[in-house]
Structures are given as structure tokens and as C-alpha cells.
Protein backbone atom coordinates (compact mmCIF):
# COMPACT_ATOMS: atom_id res chain seq x y z
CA UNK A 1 93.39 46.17 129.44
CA UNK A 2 95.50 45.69 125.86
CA UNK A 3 95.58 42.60 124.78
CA UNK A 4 99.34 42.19 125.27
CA UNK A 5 99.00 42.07 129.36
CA UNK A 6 95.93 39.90 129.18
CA UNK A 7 98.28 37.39 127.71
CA UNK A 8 100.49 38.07 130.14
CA UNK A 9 103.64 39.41 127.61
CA UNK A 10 106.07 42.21 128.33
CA UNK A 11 105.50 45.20 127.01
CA UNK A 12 106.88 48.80 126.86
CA UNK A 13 104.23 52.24 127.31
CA UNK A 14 105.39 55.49 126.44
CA UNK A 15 103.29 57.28 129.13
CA UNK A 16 104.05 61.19 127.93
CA UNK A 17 102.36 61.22 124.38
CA UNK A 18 101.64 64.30 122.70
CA UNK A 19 101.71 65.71 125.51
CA UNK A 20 105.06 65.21 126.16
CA UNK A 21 106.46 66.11 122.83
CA UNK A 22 104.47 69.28 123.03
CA UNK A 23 106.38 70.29 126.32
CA UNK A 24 109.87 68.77 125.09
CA UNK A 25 112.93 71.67 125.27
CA UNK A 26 116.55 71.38 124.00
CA UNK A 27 117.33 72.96 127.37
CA UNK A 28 115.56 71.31 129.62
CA UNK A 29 114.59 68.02 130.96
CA UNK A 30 110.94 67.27 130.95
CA UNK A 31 108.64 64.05 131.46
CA UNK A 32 104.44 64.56 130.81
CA UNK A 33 103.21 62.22 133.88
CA UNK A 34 101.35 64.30 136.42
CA UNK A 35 98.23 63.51 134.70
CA UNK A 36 98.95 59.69 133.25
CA UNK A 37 98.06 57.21 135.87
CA UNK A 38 96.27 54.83 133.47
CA UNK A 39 99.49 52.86 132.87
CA UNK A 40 99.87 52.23 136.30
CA UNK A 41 96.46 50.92 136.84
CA UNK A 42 96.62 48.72 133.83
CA UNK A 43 99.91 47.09 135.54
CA UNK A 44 98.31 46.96 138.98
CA UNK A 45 94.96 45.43 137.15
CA UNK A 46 97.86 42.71 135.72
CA UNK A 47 100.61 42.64 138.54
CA UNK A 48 103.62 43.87 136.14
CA UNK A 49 106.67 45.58 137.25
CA UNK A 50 106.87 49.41 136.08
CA UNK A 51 110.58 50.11 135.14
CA UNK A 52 111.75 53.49 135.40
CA UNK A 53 113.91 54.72 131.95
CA UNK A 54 114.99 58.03 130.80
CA UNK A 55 117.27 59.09 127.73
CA UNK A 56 119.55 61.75 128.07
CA UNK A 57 120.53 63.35 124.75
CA UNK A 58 117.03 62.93 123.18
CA UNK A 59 115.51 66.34 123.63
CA UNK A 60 118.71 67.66 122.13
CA UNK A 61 117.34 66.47 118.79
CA UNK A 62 114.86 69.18 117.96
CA UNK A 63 114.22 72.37 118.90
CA UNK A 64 110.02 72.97 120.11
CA UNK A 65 108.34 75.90 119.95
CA UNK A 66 107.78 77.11 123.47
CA UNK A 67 104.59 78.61 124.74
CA UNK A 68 101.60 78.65 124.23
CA UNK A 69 100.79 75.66 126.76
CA UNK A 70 97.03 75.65 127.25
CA UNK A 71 96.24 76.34 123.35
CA UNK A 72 98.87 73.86 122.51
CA UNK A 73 97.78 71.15 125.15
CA UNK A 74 93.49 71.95 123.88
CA UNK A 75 94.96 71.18 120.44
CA UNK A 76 96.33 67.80 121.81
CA UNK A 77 93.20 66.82 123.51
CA UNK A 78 91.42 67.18 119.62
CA UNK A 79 94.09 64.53 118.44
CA UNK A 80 96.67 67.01 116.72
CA UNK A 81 99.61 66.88 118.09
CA UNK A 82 100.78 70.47 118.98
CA UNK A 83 104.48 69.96 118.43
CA UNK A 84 106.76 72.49 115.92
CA UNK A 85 109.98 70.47 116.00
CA UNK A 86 113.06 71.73 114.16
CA UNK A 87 115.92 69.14 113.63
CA UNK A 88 118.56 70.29 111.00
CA UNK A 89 118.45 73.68 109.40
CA UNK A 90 118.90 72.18 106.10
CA UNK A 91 115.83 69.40 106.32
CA UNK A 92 114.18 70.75 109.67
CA UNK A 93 112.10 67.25 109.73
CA UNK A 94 115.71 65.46 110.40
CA UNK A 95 116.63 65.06 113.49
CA UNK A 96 119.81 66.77 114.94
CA UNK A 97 122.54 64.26 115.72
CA UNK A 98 122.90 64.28 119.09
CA UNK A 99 124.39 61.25 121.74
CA UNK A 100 121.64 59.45 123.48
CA UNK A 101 122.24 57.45 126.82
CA UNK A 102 119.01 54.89 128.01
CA UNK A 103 119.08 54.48 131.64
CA UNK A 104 117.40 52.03 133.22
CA UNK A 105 116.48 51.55 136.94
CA UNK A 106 115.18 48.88 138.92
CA UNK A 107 111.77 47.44 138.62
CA UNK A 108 108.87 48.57 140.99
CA UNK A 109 107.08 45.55 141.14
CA UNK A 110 103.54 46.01 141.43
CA UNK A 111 100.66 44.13 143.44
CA UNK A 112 98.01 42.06 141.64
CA UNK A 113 94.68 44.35 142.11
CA UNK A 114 92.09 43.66 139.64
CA UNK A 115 90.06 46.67 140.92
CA UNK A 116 92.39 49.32 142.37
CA UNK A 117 90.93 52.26 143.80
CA UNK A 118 92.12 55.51 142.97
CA UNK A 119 94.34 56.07 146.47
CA UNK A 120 96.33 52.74 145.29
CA UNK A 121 96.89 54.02 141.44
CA UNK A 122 97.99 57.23 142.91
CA UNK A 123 100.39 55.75 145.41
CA UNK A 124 101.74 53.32 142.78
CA UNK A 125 101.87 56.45 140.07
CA UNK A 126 103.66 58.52 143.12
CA UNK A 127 106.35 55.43 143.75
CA UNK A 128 106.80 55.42 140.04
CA UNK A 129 107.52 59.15 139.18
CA UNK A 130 110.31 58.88 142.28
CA UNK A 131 111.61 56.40 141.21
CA UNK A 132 112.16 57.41 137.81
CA UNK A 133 113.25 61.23 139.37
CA UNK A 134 115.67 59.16 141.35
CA UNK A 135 117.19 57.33 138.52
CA UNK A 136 117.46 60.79 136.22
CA UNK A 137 119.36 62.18 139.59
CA UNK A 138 121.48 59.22 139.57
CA UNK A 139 123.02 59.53 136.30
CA UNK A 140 122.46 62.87 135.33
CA UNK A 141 126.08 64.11 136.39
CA UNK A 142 127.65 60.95 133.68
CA UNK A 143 126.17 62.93 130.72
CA UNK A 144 126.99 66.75 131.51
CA UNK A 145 123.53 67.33 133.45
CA UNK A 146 124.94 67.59 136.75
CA UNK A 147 122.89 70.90 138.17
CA UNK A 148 119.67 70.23 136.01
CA UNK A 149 116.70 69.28 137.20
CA UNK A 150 113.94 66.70 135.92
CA UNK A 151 110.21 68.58 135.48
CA UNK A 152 107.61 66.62 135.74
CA UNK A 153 104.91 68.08 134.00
């Protein structure tokens, strides 16, 4: 596990990665977790508490190419990240302004296991993505997202 849990500090994990950058859209709301479970067995291997977060107003930052998925995703896998953002048409590398709104949910607490088997990561990982689907559901009507959906990819 990273050093940071074996000394028992906080920490905060980006699950999604390229991955999740490749698949962003201005127009929809996506998370990249179908297929990241090691976070959750690192924080069952050290008993932390997952908290579910999700911004709203982030993917409204760049436009992504669209497409392309398995090429994109095989280019990923080689460590380049297949993203083609597009921010402001004047410096496309800038980011569009856009408001962003963290939410945060409640804690999932998670069992000490220092050898969970792959039936408890996926429970865990399957309490997790509710939870954070939950959350999104909660609060999407606040910031003009009241009849879209979260994908998880």
C-alpha cells in the first residue's frame, strides 16, 4: 500500500485517471470506475473510510474529442493519455470558465481486512459507486442537472 496509509494519514485518490479524462463530455456526466477496485482494496487492506465526491461544472471546462474508445483507451494502457481537450478558442490549453460545485457525501467506513478477497473488494467497490450515484442524484437538480444521469464507465 502507499506509504501515506501505512502511516495511517488521510489521503485523497482520484480513482478515474486517464481513463476518465479520455471519456470526459461537456454534455454529459461521466465517472471511469467499473474497472478501478484497487482503491478500495488499499482502504479495506488499511480500514479507511471511502468518501463519495463529485463536481458539477467541471466537465464544462473542455470540450473532448469523442470516439474512438477502444483506440483511445489501448493508447492509455501505453501511458499516453488519449485526451484532445479544448478550453478557450483563443488559448485552447485554458480552461473554459465555468462554475464548479464539490459535493460531498457521507463516509462509507470500511472494515479492517488485511487480505480481502475479491467478493469483499467488489462488494465494498459496489457500496462505493452507489453511494457516490446517490450523492450525484441528490444534488444534481441544485446545479441545473435535474434529468441527467451519472455514467459510470
Amino acid at each position: 500500500p502507499p506509504a501515506l496509509m501505512q502511516e495511517e494519514k488521510p489521503m485523497a485518490v482520484i480513482p478515474g485517471g486517464f481513463e476518465e479524462a479520455t471519456v470526459t463530455s461537456e454534455t454529459k456526466h461521466r465517472l471511469y470506475l467499473k474497472k478501478r477496485k484497487g482503491f478500495v482494496k488499499y482502504a479495506l487492506q488499511n480500514g479507511y473510510t471511502l468518501v463519495p465526491s463529485y463536481c458539477f461544472g467541471e466537465s464544462r471546462t473542455y470540450s473532448n474529442l469523442q470516439g474512438l474508445w477502444k483506440f483511445r483507451m489501448w493508447l492509455n494502457g501505453l501511458g499516453l493519455p488519449a485526451i484532445v481537450p479544448f478550453g478557450r478558442w483563443w488559448f485552447p490549453l485554458l480552461p473554459r470558465n465555468s462554475d464548479m460545485h464539490i459535493v460531498v457525501g457521507k463516509g462509507l467506513q470500511l472494515p479492517t481486512l488485511a487480505t480481502p478477497s475479491k467478493e469483499e473488494v467488489d462488494k465494498w467497490h459496489g457500496m462505493y459507486v452507489e453511494e457516490v450515484t446517490a450523492l450525484f442524484d441528490r444534488h444534481k437538480a441544485n446545479y441545473g442537472c435535474d434529468k441527467d444521469v451519472l455514467e459510470i464507465w
